[in-house]
C-alpha atoms as a PDB file:
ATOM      1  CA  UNK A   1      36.248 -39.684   7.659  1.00  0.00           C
ATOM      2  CA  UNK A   2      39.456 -37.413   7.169  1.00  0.00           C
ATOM      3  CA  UNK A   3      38.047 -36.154   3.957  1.00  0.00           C
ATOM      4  CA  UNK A   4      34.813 -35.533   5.510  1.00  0.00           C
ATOM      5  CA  UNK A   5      36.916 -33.167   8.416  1.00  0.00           C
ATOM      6  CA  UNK A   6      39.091 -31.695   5.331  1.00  0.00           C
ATOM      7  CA  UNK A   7      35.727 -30.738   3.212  1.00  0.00           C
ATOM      8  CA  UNK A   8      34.121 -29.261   6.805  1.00  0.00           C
ATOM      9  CA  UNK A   9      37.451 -27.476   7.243  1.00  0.00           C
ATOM     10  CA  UNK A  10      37.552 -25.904   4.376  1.00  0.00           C
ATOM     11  CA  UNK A  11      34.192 -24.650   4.382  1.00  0.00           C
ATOM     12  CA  UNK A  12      34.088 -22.999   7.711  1.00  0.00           C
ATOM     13  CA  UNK A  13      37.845 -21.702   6.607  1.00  0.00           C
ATOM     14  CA  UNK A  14      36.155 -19.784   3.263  1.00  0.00           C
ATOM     15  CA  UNK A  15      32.851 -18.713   5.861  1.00  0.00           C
ATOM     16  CA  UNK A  16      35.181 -17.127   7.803  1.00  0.00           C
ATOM     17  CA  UNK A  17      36.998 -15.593   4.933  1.00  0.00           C
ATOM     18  CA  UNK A  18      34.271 -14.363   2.976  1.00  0.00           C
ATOM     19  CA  UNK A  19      32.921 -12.815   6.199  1.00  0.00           C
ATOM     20  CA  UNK A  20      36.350 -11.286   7.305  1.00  0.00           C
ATOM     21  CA  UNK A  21      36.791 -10.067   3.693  1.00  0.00           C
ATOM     22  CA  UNK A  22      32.921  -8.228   3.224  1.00  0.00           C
ATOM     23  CA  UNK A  23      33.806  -6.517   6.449  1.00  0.00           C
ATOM     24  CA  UNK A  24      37.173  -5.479   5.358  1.00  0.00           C
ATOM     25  CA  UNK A  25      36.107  -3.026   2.378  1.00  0.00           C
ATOM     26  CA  UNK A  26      33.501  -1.119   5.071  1.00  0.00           C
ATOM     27  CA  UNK A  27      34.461   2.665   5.141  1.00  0.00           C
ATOM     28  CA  UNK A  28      32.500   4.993   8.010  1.00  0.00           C
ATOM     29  CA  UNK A  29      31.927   8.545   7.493  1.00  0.00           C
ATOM     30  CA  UNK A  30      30.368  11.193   9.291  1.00  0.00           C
ATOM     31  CA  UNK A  31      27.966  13.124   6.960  1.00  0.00           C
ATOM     32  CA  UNK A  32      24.968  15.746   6.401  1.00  0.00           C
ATOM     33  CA  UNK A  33      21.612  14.410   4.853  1.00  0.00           C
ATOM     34  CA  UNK A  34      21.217  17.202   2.394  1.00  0.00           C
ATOM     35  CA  UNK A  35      18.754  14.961   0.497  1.00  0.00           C
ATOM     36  CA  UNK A  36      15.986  12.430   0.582  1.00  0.00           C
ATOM     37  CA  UNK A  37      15.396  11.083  -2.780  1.00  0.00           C
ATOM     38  CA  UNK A  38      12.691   8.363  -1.704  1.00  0.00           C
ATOM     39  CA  UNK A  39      12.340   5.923   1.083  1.00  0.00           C
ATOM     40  CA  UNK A  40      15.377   4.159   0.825  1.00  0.00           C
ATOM     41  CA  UNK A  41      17.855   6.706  -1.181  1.00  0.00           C
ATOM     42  CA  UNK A  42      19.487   9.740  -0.018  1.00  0.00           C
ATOM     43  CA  UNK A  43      22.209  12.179  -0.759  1.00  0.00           C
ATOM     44  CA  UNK A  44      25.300  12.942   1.549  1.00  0.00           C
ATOM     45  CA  UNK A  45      28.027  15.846   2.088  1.00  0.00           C
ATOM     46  CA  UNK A  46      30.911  14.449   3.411  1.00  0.00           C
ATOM     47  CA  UNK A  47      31.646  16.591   6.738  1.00  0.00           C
ATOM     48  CA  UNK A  48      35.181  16.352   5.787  1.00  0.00           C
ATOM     49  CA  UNK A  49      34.823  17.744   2.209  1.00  0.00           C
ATOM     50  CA  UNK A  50      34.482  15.618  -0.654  1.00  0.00           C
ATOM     51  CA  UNK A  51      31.622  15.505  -3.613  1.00  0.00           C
ATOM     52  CA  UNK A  52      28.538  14.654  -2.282  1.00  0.00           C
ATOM     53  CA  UNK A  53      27.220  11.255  -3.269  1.00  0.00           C
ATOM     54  CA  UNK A  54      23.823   9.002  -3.421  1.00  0.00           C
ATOM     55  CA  UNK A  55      23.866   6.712  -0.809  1.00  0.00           C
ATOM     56  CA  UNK A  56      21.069   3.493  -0.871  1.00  0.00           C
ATOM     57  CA  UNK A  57      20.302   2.229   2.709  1.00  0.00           C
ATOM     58  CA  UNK A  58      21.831  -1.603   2.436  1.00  0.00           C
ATOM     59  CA  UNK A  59      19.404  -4.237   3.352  1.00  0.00           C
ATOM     60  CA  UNK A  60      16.010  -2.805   2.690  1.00  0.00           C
ATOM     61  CA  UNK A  61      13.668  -1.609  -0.092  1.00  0.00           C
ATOM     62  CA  UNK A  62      11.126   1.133  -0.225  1.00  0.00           C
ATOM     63  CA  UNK A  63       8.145   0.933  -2.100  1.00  0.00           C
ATOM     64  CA  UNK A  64       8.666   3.339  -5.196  1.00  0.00           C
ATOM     65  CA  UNK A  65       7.851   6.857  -5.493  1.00  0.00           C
ATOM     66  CA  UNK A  66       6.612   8.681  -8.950  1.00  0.00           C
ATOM     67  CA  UNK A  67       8.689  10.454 -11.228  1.00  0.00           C
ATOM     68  CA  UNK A  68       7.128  12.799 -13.926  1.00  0.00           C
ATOM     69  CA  UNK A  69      10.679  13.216 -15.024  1.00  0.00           C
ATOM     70  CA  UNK A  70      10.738   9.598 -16.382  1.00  0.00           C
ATOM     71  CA  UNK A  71       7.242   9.102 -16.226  1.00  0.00           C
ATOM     72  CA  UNK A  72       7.006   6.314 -13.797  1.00  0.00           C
ATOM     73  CA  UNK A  73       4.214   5.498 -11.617  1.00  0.00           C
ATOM     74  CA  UNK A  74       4.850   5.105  -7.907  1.00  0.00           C
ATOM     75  CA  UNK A  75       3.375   2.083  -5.377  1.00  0.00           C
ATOM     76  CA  UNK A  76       1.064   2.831  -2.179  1.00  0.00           C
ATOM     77  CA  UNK A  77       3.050   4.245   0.659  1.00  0.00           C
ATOM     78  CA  UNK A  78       6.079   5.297  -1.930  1.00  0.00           C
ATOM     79  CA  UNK A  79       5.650   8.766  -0.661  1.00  0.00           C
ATOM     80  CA  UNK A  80       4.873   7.903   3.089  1.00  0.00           C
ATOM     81  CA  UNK A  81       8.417   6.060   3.323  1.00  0.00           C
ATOM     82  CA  UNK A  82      10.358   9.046   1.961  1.00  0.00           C
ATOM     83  CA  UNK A  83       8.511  11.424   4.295  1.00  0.00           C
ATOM     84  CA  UNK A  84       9.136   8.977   7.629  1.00  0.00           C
ATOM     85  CA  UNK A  85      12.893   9.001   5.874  1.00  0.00           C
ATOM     86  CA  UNK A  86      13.100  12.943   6.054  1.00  0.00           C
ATOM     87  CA  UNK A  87      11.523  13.132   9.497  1.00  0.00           C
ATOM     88  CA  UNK A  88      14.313  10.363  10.781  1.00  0.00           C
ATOM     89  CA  UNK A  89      17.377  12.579   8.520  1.00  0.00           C
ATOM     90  CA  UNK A  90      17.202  15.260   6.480  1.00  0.00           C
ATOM     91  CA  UNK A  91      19.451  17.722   7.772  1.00  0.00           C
ATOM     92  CA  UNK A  92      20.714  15.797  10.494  1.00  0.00           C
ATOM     93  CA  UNK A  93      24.705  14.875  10.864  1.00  0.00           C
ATOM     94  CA  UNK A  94      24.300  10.814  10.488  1.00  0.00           C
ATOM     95  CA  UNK A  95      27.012   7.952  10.535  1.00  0.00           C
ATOM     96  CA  UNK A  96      27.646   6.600   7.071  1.00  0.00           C
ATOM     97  CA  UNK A  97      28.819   2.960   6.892  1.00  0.00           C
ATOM     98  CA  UNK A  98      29.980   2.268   3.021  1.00  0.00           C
ATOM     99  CA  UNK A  99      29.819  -1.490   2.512  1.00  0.00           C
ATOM    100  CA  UNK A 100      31.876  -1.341  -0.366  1.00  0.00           C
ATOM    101  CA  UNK A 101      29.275  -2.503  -2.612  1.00  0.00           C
ATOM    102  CA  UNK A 102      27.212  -0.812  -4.988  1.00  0.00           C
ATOM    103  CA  UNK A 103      23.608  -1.175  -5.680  1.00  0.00           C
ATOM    104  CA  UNK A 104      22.521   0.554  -9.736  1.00  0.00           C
ATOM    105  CA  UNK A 105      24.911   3.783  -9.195  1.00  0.00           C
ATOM    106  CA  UNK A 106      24.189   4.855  -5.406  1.00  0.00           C
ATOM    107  CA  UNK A 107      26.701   3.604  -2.828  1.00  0.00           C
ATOM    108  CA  UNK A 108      25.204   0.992  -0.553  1.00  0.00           C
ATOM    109  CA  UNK A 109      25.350   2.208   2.875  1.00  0.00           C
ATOM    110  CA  UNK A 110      23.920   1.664   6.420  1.00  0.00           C
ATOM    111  CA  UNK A 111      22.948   5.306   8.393  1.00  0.00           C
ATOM    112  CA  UNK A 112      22.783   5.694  11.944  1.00  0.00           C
ATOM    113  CA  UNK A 113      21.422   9.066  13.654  1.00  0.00           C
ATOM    114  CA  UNK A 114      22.394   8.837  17.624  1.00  0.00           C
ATOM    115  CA  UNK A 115      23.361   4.669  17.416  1.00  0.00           C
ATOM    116  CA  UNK A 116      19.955   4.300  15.716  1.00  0.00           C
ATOM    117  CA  UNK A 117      20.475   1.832  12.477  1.00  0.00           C
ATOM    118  CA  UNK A 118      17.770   4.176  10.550  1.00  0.00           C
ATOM    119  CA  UNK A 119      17.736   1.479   7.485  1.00  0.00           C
ATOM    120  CA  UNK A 120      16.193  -1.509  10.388  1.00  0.00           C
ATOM    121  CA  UNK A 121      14.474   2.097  11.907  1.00  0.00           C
ATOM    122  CA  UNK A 122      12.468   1.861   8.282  1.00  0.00           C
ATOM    123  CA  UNK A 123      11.721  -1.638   8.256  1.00  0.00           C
ATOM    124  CA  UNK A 124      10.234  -1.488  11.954  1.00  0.00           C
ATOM    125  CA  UNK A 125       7.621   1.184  11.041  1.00  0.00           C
ATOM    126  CA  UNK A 126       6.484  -0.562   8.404  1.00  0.00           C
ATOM    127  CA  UNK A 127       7.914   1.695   5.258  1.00  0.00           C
ATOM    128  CA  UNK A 128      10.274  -0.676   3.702  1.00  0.00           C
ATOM    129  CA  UNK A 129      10.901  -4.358   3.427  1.00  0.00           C
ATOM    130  CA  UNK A 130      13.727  -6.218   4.517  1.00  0.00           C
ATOM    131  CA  UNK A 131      15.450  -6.592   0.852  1.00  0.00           C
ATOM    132  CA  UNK A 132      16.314 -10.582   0.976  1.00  0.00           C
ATOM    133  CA  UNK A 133      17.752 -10.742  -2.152  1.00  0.00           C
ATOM    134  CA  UNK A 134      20.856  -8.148  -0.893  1.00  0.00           C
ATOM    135  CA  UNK A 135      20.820  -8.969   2.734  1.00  0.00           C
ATOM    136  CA  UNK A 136      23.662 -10.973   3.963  1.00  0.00           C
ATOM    137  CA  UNK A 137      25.420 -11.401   7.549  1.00  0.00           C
ATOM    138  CA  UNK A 138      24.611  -9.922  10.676  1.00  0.00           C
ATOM    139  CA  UNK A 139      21.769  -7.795   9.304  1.00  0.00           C
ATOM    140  CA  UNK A 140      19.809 -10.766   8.023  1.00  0.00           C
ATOM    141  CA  UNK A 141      17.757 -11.760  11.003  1.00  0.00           C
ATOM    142  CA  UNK A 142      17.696  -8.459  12.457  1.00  0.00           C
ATOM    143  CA  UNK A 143      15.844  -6.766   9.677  1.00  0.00           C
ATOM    144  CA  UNK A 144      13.931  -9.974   9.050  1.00  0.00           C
ATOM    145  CA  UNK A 145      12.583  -9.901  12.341  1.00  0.00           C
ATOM    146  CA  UNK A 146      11.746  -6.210  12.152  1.00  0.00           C
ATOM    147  CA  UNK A 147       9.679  -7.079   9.017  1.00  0.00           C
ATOM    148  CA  UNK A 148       7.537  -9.905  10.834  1.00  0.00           C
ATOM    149  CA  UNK A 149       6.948  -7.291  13.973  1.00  0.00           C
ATOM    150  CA  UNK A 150       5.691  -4.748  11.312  1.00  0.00           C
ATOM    151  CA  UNK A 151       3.361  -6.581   9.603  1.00  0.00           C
ATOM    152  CA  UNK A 152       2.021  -8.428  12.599  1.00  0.00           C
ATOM    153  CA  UNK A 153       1.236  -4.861  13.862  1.00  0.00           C
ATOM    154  CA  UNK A 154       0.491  -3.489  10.730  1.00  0.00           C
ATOM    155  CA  UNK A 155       2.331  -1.157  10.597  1.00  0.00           C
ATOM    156  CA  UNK A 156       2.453   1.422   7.195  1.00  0.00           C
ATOM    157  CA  UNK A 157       2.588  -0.452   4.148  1.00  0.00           C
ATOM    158  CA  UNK A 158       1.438  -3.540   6.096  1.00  0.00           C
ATOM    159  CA  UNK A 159      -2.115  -1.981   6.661  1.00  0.00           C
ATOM    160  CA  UNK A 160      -2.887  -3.155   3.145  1.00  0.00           C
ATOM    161  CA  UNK A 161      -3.313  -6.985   3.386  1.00  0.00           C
ATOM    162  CA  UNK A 162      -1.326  -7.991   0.234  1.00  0.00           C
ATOM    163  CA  UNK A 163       1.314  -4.999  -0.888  1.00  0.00           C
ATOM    164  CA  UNK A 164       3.229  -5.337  -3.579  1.00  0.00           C
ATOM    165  CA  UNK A 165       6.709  -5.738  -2.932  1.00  0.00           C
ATOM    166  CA  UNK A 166       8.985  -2.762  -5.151  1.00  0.00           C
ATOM    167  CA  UNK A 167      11.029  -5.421  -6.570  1.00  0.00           C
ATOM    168  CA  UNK A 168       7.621  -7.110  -8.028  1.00  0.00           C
ATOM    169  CA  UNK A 169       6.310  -3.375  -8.831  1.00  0.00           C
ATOM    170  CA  UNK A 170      10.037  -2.504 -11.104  1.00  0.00           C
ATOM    171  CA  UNK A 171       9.265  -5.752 -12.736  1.00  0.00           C
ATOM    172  CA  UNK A 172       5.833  -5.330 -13.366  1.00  0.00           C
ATOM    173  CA  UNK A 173       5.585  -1.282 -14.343  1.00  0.00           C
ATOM    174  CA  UNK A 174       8.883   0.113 -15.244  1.00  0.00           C
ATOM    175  CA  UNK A 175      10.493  -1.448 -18.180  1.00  0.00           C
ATOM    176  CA  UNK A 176      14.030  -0.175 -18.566  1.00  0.00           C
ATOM    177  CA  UNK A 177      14.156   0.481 -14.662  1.00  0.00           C
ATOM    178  CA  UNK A 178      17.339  -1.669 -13.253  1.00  0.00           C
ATOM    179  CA  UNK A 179      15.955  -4.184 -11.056  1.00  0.00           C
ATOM    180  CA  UNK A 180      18.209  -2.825  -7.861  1.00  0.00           C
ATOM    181  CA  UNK A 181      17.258   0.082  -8.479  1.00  0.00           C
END
């Protein structure tokens, strides 16, 4: 029995940890939208000066746009979710949250525009997925949730019965594409 309370212990200690420690390396910035590169990438300028830098919303995933540049083929809706992503930001002063991780080269970050969390904003009108793979915390059931309201209302890319999710798409059509993208 004491080994059993030790063992429980010591779990909930390193839970706690781990989520003290994920929140410790967050960074919030105010910044300018000066790009939308699809539905779930952007570019930001600092407001306090700095270089500007490619920011992936944290927790979801876009389906994929086309690139003639590197001849890739985009997915239904690709170029629906970076329009509803300019409509919510381009051009607009947004709050930058930096987790601290990194996701291919782009920082991954969570943007709010007035208090709105515009990465769950995406998810809710049916233009991205709620990216389980990356997800973690206090996002997790939040974004989940917004998924299951989008599709039962069907919602963008949930008008199509069966849509491909973009991390099945990268691993089906673009060989040499980085999984995360």
């Amino acid at each position: 029995m004491r080994n059993l309370r030790k063992t429980a212990f010591l779990c909930l200690f390193l839970v706690l940890f781990q989520s003290i420690n994920s929140h410790a390396t967050e960074t919030t910035l105010q910044g300018k939208v000066v790009q939308v590169k699809d539905g779930d990438t952007v570019v930001i300028s600092p407001l306090e000066g700095g270089h500007l830098f490619t920011c992936r919303l944290y927790g979801i995933d876009a389906p994929e746009t086309s690139s003639s540049r590197f001849r890739r083929p985009g997915q239904p809706y690709g170029e629906e979710a970076k329009k509803e992503l300019k409509e919510l930001i381009l051009d607009q002063t947004v709050e930058v949250t930096l987790t601290g991780k990194k996701t291919y080269r782009p920082k991954d970050c969570i943007i709010r525009n007035d208090g709105t969390d515009v990465n769950l904003e995406m998810v809710k009108r049916g233009y991205a997925w709620a990216y389980r793979h990356y997800l973690r915390g206090l996002y997790a059931s939040e974004y989940l949730d917004a998924e299951s309201e989008a599709r039962a209302k069907k919602l963008g890319l949930w008008q199509d019965d069966n849509p491909t999710p973009p991390w099945e798409f990268r691993r089906l059509n673009l060989k040499g594409h980085n999984e995360t993208h």
